[in-house]
N, C-alpha and C. Protein backbone atom coordinates (compact mmCIF):
# COMPACT_ATOMS: atom_id res chain seq x y z
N UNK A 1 -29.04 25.00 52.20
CA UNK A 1 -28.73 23.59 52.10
C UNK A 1 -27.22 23.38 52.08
N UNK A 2 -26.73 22.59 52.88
CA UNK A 2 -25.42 21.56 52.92
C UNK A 2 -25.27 20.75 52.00
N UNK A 3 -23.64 20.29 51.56
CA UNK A 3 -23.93 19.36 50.53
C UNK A 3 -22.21 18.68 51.06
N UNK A 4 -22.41 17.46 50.87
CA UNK A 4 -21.05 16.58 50.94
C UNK A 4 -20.95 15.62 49.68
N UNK A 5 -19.85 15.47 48.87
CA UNK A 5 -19.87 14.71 47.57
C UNK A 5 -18.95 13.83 47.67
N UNK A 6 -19.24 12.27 47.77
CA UNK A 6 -18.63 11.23 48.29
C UNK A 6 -18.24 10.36 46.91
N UNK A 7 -17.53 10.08 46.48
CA UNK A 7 -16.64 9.30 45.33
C UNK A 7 -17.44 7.86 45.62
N UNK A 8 -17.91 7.48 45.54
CA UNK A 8 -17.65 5.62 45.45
C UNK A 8 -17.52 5.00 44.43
N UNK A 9 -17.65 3.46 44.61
CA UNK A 9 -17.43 2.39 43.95
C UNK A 9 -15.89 2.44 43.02
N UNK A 10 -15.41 1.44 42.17
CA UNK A 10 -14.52 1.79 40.74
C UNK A 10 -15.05 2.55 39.88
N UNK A 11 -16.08 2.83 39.84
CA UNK A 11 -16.37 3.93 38.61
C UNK A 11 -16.56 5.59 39.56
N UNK A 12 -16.57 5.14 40.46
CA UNK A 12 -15.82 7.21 41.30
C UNK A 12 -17.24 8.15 40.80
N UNK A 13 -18.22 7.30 40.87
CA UNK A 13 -19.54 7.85 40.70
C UNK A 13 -19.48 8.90 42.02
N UNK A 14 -20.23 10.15 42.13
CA UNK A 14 -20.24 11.10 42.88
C UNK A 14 -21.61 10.51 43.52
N UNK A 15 -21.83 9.95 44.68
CA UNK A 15 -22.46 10.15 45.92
C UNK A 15 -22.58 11.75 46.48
N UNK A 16 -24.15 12.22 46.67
CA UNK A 16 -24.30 13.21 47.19
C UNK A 16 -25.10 13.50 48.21
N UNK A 17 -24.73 13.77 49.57
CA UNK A 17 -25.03 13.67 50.34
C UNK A 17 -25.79 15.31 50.89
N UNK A 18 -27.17 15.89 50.77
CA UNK A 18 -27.19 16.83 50.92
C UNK A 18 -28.37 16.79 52.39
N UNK A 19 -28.46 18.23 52.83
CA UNK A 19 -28.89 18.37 54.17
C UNK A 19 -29.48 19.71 54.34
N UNK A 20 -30.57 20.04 55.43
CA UNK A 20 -31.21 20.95 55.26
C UNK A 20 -30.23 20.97 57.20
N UNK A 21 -29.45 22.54 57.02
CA UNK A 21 -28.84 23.04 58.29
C UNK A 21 -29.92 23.11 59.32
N UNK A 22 -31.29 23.81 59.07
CA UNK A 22 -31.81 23.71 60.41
C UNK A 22 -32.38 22.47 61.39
N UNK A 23 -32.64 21.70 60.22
CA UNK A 23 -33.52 20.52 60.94
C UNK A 23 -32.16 18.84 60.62
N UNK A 24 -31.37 19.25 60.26
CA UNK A 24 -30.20 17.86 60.02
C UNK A 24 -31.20 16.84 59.04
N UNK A 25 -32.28 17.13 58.72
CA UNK A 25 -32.81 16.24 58.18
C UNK A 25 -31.92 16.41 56.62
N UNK A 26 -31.76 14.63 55.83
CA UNK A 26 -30.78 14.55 54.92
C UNK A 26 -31.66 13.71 53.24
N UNK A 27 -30.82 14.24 52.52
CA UNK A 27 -31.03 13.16 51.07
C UNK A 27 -29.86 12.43 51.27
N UNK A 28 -29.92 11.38 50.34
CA UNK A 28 -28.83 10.83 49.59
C UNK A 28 -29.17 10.47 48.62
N UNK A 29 -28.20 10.95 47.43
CA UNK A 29 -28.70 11.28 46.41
C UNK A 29 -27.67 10.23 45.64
N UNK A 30 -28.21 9.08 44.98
CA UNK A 30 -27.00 7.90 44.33
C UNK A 30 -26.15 7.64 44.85
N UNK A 31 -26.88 6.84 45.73
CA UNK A 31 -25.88 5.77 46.87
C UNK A 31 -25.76 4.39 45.39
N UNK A 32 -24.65 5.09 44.81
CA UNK A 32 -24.23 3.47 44.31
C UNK A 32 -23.62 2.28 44.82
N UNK A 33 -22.75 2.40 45.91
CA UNK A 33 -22.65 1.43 46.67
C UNK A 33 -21.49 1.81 47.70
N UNK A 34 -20.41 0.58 48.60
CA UNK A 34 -19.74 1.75 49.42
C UNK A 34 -20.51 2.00 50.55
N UNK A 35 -21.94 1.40 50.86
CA UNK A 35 -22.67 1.97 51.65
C UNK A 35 -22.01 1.95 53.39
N UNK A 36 -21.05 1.62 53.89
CA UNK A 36 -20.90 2.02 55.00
C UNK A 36 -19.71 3.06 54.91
N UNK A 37 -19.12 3.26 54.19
CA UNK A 37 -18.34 4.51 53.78
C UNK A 37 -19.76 6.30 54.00
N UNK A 38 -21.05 5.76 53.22
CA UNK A 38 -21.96 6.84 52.99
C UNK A 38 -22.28 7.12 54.34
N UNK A 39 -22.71 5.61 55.26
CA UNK A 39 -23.43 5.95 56.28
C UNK A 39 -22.41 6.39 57.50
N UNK A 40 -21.00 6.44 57.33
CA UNK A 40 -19.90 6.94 58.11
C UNK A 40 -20.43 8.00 57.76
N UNK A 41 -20.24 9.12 56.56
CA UNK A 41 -20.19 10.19 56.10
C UNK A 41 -21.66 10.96 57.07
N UNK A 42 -22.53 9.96 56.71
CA UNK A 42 -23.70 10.66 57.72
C UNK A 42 -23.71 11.46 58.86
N UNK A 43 -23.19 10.27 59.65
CA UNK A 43 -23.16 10.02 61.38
C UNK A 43 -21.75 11.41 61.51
N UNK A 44 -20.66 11.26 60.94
CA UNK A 44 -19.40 12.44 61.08
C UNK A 44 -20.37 13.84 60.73
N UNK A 45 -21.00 14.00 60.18
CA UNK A 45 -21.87 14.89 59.90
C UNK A 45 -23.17 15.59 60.92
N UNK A 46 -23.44 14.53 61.87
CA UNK A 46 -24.62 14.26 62.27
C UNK A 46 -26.23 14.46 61.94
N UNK A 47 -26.40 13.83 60.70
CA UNK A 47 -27.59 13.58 59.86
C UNK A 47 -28.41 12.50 60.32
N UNK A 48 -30.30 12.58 59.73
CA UNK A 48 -30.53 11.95 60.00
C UNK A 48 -31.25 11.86 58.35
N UNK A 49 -31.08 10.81 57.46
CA UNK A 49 -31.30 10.41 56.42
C UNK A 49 -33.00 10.54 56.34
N UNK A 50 -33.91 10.59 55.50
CA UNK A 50 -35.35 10.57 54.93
C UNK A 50 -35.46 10.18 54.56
N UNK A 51 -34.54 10.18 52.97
CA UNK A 51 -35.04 9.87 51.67
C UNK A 51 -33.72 9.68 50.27
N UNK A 52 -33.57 8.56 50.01
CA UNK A 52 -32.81 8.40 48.74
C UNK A 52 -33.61 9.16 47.58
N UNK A 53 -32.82 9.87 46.73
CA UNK A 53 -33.23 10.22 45.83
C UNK A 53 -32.12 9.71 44.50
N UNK A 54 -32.83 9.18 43.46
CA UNK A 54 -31.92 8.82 42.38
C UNK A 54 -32.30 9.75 40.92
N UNK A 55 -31.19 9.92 40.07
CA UNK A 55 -31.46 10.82 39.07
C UNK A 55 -31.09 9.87 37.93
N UNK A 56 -31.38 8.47 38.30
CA UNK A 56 -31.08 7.43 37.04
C UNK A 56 -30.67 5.77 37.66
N UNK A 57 -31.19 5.10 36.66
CA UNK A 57 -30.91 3.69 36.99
C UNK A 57 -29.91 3.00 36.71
N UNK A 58 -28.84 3.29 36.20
CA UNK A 58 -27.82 2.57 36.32
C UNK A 58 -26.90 2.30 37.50
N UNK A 59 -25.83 1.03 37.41
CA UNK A 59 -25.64 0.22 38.89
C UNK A 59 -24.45 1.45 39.92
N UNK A 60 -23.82 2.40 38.87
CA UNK A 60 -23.01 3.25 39.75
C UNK A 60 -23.99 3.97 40.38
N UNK A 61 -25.33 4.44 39.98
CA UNK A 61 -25.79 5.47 40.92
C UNK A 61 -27.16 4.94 41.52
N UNK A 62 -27.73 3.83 41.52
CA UNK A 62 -28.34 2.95 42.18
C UNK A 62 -28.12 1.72 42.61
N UNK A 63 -26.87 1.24 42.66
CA UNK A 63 -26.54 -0.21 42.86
C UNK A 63 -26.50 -0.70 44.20
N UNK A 64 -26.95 0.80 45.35
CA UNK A 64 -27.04 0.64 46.62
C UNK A 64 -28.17 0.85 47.08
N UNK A 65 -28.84 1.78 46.46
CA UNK A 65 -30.33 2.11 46.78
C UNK A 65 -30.82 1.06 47.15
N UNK A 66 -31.45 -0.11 47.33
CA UNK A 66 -32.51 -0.84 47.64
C UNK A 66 -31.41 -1.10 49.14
N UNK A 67 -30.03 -1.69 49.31
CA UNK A 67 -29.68 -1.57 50.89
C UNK A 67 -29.81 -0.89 51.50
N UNK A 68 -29.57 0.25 51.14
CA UNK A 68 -29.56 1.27 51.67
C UNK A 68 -31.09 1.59 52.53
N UNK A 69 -31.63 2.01 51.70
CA UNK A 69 -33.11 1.92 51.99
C UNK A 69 -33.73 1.10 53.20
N UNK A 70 -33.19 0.11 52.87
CA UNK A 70 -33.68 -1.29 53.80
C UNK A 70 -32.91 -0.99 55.28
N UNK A 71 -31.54 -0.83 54.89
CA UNK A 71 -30.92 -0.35 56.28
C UNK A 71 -31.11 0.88 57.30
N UNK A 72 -31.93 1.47 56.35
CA UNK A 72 -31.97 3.07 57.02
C UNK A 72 -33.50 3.37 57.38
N UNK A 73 -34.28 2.44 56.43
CA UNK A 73 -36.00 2.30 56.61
C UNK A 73 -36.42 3.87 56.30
N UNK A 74 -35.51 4.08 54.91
CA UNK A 74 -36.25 5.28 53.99
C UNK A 74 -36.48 4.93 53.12
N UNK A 75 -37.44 5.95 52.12
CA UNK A 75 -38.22 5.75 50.58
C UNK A 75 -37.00 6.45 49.69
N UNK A 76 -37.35 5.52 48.71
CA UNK A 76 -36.96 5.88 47.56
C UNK A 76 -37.27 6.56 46.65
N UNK A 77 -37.19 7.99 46.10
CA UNK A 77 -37.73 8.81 45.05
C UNK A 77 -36.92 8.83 44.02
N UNK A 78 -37.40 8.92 42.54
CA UNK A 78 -37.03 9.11 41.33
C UNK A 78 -36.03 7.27 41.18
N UNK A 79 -35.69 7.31 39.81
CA UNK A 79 -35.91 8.70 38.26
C UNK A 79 -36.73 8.73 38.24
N UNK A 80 -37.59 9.11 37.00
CA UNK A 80 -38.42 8.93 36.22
C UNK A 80 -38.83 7.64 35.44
N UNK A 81 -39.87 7.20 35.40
CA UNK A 81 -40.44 5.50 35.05
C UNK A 81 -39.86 5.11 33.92
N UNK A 82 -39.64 5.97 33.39
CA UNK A 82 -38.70 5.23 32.00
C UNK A 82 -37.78 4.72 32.27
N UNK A 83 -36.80 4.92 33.26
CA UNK A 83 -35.83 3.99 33.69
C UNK A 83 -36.15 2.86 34.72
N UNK A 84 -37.41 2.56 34.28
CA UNK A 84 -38.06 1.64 34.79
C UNK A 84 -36.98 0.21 34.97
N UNK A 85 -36.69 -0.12 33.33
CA UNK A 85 -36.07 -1.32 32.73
C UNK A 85 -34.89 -1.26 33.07
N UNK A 86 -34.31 0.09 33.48
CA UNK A 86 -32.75 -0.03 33.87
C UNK A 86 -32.69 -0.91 35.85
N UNK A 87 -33.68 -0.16 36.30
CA UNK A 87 -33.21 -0.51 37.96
C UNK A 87 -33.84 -2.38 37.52
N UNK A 88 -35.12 -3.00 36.69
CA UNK A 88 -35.36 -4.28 36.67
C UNK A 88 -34.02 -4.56 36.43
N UNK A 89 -33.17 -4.74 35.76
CA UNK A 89 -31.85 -5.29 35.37
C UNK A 89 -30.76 -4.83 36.28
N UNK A 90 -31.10 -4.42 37.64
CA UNK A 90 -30.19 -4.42 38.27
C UNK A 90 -29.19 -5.54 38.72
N UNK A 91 -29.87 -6.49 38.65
CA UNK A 91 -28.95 -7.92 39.22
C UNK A 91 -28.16 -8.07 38.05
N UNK A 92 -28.85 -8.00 36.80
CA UNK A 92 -27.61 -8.34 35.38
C UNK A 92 -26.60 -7.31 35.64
N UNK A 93 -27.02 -5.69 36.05
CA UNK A 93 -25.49 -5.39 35.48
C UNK A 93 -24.42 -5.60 36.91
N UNK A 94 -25.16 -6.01 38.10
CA UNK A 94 -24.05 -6.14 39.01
C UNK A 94 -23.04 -7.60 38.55
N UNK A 95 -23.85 -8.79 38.02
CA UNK A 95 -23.07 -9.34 37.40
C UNK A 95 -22.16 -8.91 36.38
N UNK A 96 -22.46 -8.51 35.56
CA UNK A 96 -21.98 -7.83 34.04
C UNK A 96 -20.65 -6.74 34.60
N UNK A 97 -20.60 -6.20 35.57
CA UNK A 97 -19.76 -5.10 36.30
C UNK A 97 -18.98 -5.58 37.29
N UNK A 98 -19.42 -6.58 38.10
CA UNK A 98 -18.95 -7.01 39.06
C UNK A 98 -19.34 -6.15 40.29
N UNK A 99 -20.38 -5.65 40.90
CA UNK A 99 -20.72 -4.99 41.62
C UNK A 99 -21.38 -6.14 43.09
N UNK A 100 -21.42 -7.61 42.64
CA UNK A 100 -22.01 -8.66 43.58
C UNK A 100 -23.20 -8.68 43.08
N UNK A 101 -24.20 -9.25 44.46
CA UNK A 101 -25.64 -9.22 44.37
C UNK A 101 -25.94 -7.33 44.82
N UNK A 102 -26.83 -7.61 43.92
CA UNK A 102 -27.18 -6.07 43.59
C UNK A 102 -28.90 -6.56 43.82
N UNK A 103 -29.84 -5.64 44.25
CA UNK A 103 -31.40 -5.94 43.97
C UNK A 103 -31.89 -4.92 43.33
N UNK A 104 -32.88 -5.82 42.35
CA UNK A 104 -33.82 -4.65 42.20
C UNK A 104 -34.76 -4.33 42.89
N UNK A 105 -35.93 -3.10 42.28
CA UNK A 105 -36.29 -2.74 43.72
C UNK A 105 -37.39 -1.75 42.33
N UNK A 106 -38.48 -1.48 43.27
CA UNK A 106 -39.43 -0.17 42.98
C UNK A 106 -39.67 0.87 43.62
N UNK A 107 -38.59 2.18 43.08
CA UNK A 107 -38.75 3.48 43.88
C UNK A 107 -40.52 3.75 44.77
N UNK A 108 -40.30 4.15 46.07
CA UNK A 108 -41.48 4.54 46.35
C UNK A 108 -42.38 5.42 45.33
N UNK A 109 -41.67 6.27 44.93
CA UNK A 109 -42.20 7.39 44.19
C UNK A 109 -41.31 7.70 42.78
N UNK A 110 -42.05 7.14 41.58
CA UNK A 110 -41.43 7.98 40.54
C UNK A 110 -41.66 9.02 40.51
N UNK A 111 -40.47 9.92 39.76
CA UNK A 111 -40.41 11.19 39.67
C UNK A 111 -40.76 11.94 38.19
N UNK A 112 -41.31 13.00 38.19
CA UNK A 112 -41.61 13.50 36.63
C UNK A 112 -41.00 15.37 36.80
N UNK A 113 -41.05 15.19 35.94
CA UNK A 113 -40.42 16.68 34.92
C UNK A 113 -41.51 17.90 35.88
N UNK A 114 -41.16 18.73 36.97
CA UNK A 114 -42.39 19.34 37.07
C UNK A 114 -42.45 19.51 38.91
N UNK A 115 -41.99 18.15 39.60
CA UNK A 115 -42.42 17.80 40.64
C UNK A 115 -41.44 18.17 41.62
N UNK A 116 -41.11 18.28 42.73
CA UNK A 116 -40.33 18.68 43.84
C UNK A 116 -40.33 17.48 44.90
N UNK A 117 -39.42 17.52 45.59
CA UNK A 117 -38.38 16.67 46.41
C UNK A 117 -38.14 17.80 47.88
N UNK A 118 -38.52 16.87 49.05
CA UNK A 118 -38.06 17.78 50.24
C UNK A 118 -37.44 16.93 51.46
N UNK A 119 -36.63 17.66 52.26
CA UNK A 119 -36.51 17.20 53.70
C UNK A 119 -35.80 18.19 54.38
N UNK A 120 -36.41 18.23 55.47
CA UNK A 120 -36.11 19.38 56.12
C UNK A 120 -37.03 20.77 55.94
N UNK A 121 -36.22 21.39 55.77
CA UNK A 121 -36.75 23.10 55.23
C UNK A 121 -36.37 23.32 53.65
N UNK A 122 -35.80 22.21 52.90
CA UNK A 122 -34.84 22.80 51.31
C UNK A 122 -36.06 21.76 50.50
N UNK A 123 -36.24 22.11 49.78
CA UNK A 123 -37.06 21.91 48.00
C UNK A 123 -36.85 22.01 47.09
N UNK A 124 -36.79 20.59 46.42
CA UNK A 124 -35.64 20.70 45.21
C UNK A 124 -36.11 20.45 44.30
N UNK A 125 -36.46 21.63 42.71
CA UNK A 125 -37.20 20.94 41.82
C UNK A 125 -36.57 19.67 41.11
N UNK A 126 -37.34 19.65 40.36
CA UNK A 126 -37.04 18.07 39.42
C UNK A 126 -37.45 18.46 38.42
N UNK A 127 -36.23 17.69 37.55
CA UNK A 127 -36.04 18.29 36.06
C UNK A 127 -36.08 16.80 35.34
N UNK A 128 -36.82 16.52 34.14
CA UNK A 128 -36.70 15.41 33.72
C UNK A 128 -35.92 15.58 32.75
N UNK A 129 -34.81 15.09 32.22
CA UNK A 129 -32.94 15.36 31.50
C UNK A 129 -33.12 13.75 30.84
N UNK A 130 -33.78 13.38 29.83
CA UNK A 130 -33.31 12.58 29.19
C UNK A 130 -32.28 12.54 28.00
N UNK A 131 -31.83 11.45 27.78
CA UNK A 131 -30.94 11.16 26.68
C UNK A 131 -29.62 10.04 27.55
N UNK A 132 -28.95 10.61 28.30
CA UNK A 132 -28.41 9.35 28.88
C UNK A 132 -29.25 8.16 28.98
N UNK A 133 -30.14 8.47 29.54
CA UNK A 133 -31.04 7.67 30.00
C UNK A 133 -32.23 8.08 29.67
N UNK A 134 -33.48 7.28 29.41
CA UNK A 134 -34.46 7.83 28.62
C UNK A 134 -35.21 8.08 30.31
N UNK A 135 -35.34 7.69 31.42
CA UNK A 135 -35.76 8.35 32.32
C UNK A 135 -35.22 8.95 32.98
N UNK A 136 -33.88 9.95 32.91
CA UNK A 136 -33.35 10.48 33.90
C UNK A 136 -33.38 11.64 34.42
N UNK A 137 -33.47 11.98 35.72
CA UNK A 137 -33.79 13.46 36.01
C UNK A 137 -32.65 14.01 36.69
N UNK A 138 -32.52 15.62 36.78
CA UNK A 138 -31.93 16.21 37.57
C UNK A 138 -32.92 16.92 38.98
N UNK A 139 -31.76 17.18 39.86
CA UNK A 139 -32.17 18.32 41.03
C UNK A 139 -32.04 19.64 41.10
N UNK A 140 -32.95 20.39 41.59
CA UNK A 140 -32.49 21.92 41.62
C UNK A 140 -32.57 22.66 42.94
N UNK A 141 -32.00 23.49 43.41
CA UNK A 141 -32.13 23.94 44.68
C UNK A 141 -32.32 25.73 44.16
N UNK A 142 -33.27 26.17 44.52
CA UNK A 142 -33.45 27.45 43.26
C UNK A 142 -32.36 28.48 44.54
N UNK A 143 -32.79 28.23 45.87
CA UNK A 143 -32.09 29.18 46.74
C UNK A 143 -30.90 28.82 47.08
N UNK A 144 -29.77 27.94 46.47
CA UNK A 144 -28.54 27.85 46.64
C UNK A 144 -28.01 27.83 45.20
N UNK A 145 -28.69 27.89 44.44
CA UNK A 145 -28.33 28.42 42.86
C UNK A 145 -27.62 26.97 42.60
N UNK A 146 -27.92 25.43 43.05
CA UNK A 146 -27.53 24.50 42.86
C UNK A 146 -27.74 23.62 42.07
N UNK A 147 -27.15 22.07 41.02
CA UNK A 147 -28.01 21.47 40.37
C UNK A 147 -27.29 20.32 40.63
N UNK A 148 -27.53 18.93 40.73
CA UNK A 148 -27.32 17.98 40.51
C UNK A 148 -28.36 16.99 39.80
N UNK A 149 -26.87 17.02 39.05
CA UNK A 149 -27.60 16.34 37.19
C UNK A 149 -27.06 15.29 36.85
N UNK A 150 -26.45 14.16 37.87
CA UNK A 150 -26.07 13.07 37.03
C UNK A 150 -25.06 13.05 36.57
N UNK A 151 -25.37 11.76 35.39
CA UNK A 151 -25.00 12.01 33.92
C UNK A 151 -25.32 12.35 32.96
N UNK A 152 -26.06 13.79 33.24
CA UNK A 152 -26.16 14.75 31.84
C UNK A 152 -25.18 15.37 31.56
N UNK A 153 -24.14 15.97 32.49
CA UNK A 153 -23.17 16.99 32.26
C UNK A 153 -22.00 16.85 32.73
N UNK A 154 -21.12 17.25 32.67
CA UNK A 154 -19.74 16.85 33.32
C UNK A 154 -18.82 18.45 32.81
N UNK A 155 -18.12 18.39 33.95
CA UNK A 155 -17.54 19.58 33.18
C UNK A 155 -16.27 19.17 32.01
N UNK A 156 -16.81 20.19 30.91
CA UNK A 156 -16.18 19.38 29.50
C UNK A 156 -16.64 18.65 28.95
N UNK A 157 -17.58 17.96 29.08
CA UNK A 157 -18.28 16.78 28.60
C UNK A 157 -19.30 16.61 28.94
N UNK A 158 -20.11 15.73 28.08
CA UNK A 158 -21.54 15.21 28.45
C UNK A 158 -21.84 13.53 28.27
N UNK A 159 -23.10 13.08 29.17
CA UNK A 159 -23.18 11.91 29.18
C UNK A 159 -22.98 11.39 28.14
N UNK A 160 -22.91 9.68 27.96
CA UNK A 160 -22.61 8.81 27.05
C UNK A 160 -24.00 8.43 26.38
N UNK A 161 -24.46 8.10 25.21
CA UNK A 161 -25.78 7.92 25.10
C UNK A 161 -25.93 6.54 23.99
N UNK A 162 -24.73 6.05 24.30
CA UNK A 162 -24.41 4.26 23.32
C UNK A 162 -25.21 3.41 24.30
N UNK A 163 -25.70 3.29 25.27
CA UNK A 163 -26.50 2.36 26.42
C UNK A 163 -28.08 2.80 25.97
N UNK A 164 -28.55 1.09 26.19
CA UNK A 164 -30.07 1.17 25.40
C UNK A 164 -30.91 2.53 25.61
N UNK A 165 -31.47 2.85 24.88
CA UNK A 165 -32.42 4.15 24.38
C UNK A 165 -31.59 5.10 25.44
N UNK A 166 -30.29 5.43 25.22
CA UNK A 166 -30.26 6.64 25.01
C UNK A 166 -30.36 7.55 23.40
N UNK A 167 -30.10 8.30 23.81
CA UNK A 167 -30.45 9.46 22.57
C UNK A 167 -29.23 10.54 22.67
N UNK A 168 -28.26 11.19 21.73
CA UNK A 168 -27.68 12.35 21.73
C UNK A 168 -28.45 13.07 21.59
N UNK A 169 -29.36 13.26 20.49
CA UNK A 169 -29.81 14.42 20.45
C UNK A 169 -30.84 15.07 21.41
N UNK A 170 -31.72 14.27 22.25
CA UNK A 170 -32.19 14.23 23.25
C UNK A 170 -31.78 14.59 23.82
N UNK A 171 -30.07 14.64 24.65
CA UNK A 171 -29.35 15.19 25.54
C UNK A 171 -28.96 16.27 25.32
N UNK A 172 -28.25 16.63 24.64
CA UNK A 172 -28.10 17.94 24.17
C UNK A 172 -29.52 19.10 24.30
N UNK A 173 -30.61 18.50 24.02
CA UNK A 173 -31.53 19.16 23.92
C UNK A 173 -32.26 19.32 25.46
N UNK A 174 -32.00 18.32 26.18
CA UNK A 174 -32.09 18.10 27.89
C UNK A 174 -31.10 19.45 28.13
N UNK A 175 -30.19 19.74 27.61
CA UNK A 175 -28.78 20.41 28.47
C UNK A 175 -29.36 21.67 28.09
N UNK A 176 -29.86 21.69 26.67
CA UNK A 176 -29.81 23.43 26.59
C UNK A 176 -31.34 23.96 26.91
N UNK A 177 -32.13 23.19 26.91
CA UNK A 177 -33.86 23.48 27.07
C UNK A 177 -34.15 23.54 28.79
N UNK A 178 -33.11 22.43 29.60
CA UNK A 178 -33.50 22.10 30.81
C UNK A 178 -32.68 22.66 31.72
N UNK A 179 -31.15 22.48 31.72
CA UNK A 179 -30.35 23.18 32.96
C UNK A 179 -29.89 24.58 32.23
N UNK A 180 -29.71 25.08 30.90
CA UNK A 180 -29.17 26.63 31.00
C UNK A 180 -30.42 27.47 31.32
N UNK A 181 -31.24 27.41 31.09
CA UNK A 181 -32.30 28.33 31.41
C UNK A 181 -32.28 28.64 33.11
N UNK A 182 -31.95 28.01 33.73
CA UNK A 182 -31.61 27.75 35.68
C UNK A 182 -30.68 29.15 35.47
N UNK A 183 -29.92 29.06 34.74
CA UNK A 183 -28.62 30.50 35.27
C UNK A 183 -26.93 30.21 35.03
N UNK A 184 -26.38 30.87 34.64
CA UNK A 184 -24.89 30.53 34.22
C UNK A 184 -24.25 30.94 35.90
N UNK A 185 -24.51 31.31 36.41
CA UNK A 185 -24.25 31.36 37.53
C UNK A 185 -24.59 29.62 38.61
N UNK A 186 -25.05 28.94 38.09
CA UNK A 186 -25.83 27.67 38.82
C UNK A 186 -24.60 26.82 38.89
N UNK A 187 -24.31 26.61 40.07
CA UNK A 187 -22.87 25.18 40.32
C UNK A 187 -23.68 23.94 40.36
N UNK A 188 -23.44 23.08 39.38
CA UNK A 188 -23.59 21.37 39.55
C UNK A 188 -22.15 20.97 40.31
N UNK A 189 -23.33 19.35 40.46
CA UNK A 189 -22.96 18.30 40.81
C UNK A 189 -22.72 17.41 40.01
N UNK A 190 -21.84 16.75 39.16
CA UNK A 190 -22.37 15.88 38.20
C UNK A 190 -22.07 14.21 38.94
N UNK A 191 -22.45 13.16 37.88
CA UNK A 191 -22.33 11.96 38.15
C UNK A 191 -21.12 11.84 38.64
N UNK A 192 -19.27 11.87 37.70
CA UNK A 192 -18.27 11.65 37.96
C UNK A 192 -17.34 12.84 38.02
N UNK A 193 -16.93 13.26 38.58
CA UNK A 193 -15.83 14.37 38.21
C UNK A 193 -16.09 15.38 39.00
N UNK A 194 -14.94 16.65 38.90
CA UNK A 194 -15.29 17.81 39.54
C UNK A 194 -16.78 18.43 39.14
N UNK A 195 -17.03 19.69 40.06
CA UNK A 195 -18.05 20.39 39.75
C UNK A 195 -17.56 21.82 39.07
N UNK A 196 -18.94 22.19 38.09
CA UNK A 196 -18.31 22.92 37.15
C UNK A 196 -19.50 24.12 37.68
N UNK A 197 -19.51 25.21 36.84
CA UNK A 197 -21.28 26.18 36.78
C UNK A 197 -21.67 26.43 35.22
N UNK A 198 -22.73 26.57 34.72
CA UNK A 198 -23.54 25.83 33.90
C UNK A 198 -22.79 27.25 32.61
N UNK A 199 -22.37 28.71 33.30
CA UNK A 199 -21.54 29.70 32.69
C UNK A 199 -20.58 29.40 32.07
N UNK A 200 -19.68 28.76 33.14
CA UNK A 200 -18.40 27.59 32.21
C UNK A 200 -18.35 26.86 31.27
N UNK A 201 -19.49 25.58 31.20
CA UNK A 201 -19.59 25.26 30.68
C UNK A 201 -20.56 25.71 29.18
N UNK A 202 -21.28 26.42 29.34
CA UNK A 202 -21.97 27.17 28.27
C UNK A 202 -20.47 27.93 26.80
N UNK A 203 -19.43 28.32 28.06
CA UNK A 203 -18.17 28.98 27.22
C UNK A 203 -17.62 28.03 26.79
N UNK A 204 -17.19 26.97 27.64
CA UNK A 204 -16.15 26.33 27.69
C UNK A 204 -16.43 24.96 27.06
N UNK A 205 -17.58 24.03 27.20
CA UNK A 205 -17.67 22.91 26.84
C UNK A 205 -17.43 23.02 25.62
N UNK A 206 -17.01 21.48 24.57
CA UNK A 206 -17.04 21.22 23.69
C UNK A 206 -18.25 20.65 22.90
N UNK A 207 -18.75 20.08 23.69
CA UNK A 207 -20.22 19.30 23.13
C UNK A 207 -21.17 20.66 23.50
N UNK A 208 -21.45 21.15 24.55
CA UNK A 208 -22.32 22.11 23.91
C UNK A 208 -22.18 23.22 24.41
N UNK A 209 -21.57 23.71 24.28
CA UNK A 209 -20.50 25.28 24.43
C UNK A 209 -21.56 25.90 23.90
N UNK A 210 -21.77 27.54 23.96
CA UNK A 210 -22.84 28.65 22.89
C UNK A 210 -22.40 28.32 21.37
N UNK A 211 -20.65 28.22 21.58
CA UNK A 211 -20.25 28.09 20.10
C UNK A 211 -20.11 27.21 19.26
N UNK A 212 -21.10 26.23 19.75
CA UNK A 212 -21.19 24.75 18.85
C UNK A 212 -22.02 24.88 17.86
């Protein structure tokens, strides 16, 4: 699997654009918005999009999904239904943020803790990672030793969990029950920021380093 990681919106949410080499068939993975910036990124690439996949409902990493979708005449997979209430309130927080008209929308397919994601030839498990978000999931690519997780992890840091029903302790317990067991060797993707591997951060983080 291919992977391209596209910055958008003011909040520099990581857009991820991934691809299976033999067949060009593509994800996009939190199209928060920016969307003709993403669909440039495509076409320079030469992809042909399937399937949005989201790992949470808030407006940086879904605030494009339902255009997107509509423009490209693909399905929508994930989060998980608990972030049911976050994508309904999509129009409040594009007001509340300033993001415009924003829609809400109902993923084709919710996603659960367990289930897999494909296009092309690549298969990506799904990890359900709450505490940011009480429905949020990550991706796994077991044969590129890959993860994209959102806002569970960041290198140095971890998600924020002051936004309705999140949970710290939930997250923390998402981080060490759900992505270290994958491999300290495993490179993420996270929501904002560089990419770290789950080894680094196991040493290195402060929130949940081995030595916390």
């Amino acid at each position: 699997m291919k992977y391209h990681v596209l910055p958008v919106t003011p909040f520099q949410q990581n857009c991820s654009i991934l691809w299976c080499e033999k067949t060009r068939d593509a994800a996009v993975v939190d199209p928060g918005g920016e969307l003709p910036r993403i669909v440039e990124a495509v076409k320079q690439f030469g992809l042909k999009v399937v399937k949005i996949l989201l790992t949470h409902g808030h407006i940086d990493h879904a605030g494009g999904a339902a255009a997107l979708a509509a423009q490209l005449g693909v399905p929508i997979e994930g989060p998980q239904e608990e972030d049911r209430f976050w994508i309904d309130q999509l129009p409040q927080q594009g007001q509340m943020f300033g993001g415009g008209q924003v829609a809400a929308f109902t993923p084709d397919r919710w996603l659960n803790d367990g289930d897999s994601v494909s296009f092309g030839e690549v298969t990506l498990a799904v990890l359900h990672c709450p505490g940011h978000t009480p429905g949020h999931v990550a991706f796994f690519d077991a044969a590129d030793k890959l993860a994209i997780v959102g806002d569970v992890l960041f290198q140095g840091s971890i998600g924020r969990t002051d936004f309705p029903r999140g949970d710290h302790d939930t997250l923390i317990r998402s981080i060490r029950e759900k992505l270290w067991p994958l491999g300290d060797d495993v490179t993420f993707i996270s929501g904002h920021g560089p990419m770290s591997t789950f080894g680094a951060e196991r040493r290195d983080n402060p929130f949940v380093g081995d030595w916390t």
